[in-house]
Protein backbone atom coordinates (compact mmCIF):
# COMPACT_ATOMS: atom_id res chain seq x y z
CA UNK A 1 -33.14 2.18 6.76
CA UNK A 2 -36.16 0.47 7.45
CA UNK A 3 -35.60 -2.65 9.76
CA UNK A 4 -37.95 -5.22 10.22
CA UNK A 5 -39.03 -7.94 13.00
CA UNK A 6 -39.87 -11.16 11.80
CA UNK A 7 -39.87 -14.99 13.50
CA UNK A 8 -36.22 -17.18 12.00
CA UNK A 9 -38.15 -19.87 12.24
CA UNK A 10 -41.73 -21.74 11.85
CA UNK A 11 -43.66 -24.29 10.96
CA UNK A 12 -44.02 -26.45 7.37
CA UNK A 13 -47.51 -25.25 6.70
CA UNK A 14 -46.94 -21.90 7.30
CA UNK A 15 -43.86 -21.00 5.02
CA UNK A 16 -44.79 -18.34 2.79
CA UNK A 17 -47.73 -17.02 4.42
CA UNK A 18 -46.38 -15.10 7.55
CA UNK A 19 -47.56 -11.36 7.58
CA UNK A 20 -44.13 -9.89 7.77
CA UNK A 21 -44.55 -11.08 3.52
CA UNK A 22 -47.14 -8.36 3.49
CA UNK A 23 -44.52 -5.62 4.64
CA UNK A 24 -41.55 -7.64 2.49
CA UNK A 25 -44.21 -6.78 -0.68
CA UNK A 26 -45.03 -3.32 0.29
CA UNK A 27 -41.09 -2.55 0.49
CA UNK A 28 -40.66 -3.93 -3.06
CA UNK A 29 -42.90 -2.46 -4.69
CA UNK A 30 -41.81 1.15 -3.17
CA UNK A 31 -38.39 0.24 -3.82
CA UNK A 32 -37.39 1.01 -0.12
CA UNK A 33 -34.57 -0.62 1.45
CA UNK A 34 -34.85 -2.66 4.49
CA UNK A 35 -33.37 -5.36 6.52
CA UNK A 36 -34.54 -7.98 8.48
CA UNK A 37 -33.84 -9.00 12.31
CA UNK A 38 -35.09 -11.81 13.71
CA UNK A 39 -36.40 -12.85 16.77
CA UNK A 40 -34.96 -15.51 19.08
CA UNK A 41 -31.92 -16.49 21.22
CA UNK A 42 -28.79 -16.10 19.07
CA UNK A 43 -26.53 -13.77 19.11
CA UNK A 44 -27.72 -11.45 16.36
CA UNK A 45 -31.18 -11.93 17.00
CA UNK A 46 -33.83 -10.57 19.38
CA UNK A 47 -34.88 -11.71 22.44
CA UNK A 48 -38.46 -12.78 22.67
CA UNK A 49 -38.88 -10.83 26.05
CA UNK A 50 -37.68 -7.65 24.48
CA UNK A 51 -39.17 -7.89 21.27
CA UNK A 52 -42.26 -7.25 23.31
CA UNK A 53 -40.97 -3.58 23.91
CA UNK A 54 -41.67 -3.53 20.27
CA UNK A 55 -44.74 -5.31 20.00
CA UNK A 56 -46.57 -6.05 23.42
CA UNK A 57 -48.44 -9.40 21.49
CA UNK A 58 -45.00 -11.19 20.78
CA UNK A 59 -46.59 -11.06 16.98
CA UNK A 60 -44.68 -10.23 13.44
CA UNK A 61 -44.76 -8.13 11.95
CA UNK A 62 -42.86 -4.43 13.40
CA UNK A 63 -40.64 -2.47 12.03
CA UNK A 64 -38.47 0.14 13.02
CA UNK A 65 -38.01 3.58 11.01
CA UNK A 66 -36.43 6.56 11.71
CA UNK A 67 -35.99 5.70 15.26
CA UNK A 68 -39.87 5.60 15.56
CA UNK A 69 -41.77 1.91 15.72
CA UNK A 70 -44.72 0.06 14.76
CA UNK A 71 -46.31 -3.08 14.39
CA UNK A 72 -49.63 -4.36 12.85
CA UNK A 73 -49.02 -5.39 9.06
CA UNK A 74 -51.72 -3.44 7.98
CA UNK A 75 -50.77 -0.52 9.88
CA UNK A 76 -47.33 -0.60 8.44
CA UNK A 77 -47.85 -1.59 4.51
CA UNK A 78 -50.28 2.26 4.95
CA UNK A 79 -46.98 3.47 6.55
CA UNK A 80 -44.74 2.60 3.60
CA UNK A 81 -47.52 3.87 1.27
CA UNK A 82 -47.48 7.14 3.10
CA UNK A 83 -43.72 7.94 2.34
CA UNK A 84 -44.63 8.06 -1.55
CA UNK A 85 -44.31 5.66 -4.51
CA UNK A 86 -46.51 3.48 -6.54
CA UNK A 87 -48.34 2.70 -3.79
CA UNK A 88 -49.28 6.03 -2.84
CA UNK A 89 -52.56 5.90 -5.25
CA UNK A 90 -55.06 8.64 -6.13
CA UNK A 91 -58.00 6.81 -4.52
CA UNK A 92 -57.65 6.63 -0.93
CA UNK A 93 -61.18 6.36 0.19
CA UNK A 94 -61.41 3.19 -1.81
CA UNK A 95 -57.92 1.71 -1.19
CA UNK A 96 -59.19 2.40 2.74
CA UNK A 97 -62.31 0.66 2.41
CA UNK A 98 -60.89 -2.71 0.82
CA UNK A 99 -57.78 -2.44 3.39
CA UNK A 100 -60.77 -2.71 6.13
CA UNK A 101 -62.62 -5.25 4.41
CA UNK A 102 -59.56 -7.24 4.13
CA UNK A 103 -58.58 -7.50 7.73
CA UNK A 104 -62.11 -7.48 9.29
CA UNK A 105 -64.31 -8.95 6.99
CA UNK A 106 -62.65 -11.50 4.68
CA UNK A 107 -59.18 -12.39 7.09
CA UNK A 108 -61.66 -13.77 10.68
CA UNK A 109 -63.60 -16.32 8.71
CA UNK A 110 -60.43 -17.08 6.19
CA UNK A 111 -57.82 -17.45 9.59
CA UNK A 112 -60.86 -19.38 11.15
CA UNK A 113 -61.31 -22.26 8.93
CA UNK A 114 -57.28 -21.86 9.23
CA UNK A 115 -57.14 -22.49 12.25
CA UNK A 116 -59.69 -25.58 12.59
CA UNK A 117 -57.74 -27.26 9.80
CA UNK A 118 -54.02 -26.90 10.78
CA UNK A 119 -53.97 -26.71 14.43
CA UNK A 120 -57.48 -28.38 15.33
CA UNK A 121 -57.94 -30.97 12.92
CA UNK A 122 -58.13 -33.70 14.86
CA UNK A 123 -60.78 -32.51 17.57
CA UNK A 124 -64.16 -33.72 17.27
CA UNK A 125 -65.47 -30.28 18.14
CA UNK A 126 -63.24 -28.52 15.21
CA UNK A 127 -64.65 -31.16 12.95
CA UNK A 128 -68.49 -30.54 14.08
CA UNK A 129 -67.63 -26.56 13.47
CA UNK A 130 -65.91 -26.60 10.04
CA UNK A 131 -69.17 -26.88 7.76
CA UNK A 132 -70.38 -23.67 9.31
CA UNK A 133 -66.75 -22.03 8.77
CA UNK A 134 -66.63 -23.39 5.24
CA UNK A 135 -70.00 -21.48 4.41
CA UNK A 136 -69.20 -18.09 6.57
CA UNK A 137 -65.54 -17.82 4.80
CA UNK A 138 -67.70 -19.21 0.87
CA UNK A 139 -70.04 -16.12 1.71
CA UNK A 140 -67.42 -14.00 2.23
CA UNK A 141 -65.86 -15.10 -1.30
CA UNK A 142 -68.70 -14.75 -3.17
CA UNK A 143 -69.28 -11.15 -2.56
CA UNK A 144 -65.82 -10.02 -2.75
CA UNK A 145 -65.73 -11.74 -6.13
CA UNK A 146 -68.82 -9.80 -7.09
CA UNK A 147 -67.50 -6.92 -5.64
CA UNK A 148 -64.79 -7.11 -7.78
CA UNK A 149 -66.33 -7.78 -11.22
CA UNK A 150 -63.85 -7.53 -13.85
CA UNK A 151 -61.75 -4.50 -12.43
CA UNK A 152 -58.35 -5.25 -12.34
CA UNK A 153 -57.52 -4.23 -8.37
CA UNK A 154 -60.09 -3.17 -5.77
CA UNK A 155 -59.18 0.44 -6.20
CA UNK A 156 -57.75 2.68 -8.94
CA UNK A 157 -54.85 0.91 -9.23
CA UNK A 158 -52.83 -1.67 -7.35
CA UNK A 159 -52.53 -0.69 -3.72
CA UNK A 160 -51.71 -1.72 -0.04
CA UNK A 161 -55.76 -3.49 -0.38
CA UNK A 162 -54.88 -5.61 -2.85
CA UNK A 163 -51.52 -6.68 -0.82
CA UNK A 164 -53.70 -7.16 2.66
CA UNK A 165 -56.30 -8.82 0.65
CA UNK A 166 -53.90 -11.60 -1.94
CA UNK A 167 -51.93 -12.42 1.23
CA UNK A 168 -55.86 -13.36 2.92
CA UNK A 169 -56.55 -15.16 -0.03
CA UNK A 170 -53.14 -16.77 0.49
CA UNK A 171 -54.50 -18.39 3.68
CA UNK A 172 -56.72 -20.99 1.72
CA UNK A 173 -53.50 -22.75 0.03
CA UNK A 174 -54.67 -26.02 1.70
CA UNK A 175 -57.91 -25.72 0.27
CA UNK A 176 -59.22 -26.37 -2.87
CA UNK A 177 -61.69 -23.34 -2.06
CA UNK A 178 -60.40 -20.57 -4.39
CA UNK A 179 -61.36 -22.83 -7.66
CA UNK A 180 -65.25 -22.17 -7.29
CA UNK A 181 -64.26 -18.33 -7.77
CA UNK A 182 -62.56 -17.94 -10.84
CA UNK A 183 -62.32 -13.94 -10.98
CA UNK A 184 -60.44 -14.29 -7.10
CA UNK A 185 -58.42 -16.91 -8.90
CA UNK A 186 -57.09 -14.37 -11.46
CA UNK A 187 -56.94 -11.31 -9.30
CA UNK A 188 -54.72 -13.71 -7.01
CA UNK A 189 -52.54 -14.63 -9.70
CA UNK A 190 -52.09 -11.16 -11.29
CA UNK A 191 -50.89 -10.16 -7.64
CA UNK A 192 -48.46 -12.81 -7.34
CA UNK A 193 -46.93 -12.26 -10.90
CA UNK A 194 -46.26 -8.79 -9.86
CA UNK A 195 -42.11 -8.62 -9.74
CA UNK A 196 -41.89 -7.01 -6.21
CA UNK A 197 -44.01 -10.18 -4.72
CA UNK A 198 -41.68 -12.92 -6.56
CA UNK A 199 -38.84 -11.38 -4.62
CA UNK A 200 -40.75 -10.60 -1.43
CA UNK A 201 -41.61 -14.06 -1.37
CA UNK A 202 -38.27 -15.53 -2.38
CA UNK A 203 -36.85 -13.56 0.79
CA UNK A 204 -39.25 -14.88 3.04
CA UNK A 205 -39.01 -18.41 2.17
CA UNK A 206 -34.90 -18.23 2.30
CA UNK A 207 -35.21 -17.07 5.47
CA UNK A 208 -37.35 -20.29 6.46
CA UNK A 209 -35.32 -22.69 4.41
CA UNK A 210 -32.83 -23.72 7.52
CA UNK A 211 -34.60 -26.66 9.74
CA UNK A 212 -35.40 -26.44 13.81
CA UNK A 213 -32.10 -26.12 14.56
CA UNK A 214 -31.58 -29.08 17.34
């Protein structure tokens, strides 16, 4: 069985958007069985210190499978495809291509503007930067919703890109941004009306129902 490394606990703002939901999703939709182990300093849960044996950035996602481990969300949703199932789709090139865009062309200026309004906001120079973000990250939307058109997913059918690139568009919950792009609007919601992400989600926020403990 598949386990899988996530954090027991964080922050308000962001429940429901940390990158172990990506793997969660993947999981569900290949109808693989999994658990999940946490990291901190109970008794059932994993030390910080050797989690890094795991993953040397102290980051979630990993996961361990068949004795063999990895980490990178990206990296593992392709590893989940690669064992067969619905994600397993005929186009690969394409389902490659949008995986890539996803994490190194739409996620830096999405997690940028992120970043300057949830852990900056209150610095003068965050607030001198975030026009220029807002623009980079709207450039960025406008051509994937062109790119898109009126195809259902970004490849063939729905894939591991769509999963890596609904969980970006995730990121701009505290923004109103999404609303100038109607077609990313609908691709997002078709995504999160799929079954497997309703429970993938449900999981994931359970696990960060529980306060700080004190």
């Amino acid at each position: 069985m598949i386990t899988l490394y996530t954090f027991g606990w964080v922050p308000p703002f962001a429940k429901g958007l940390v990158r172990d939901l990506r793997v969660r999703w993947a999981l569900e939709e290949s109808g693989i069985p999994y658990r999940v182990r946490t990291i901190g300093e109970g008794a059932d849960e994993v030390a910080p210190a050797d989690y890094r044996a795991l993953q040397p950035f102290g980051q979630v996602p990993a996961i361990e499978d068949d004795g063999a481990t990895l980490f990178e969300s990206a990296a593992i949703v392709q590893h989940i495809a690669d064992k067969g199932g619905v994600l397993d789709v005929a186009d690969r090139i394409m389902v490659n291509q949008w995986s890539f865009a996803a994490m190194n062309t739409v996620e830096p200026h999405v997690a940028n503007l992120v970043v300057l309004d949830l852990f900056y906001v209150d610095e003068e120079w965050a607030k001198a930067r975030r026009p220029g973000a807002v623009e980079l990250a709207q450039s960025r939307l406008h051509d994937l919703e062109a790119a898109l058109g009126d195809r259902e997913w970004l490849a063939d059918a729905f894939s591991v890109a769509d999963i890596l690139m609904v969980t970006v568009l995730r990121l701009l919950r505290h923004t109103d941004m999404l609303a100038g792009y109607p077609g990313l609007v609908a691709y997002k919601e078709r995504a999160e009306a799929r079954p497997a992400f309703q429970r993938a989600l449900a999981d994931q926020m359970a696990l960060h129902a529980e306060p700080v403990p004190a």
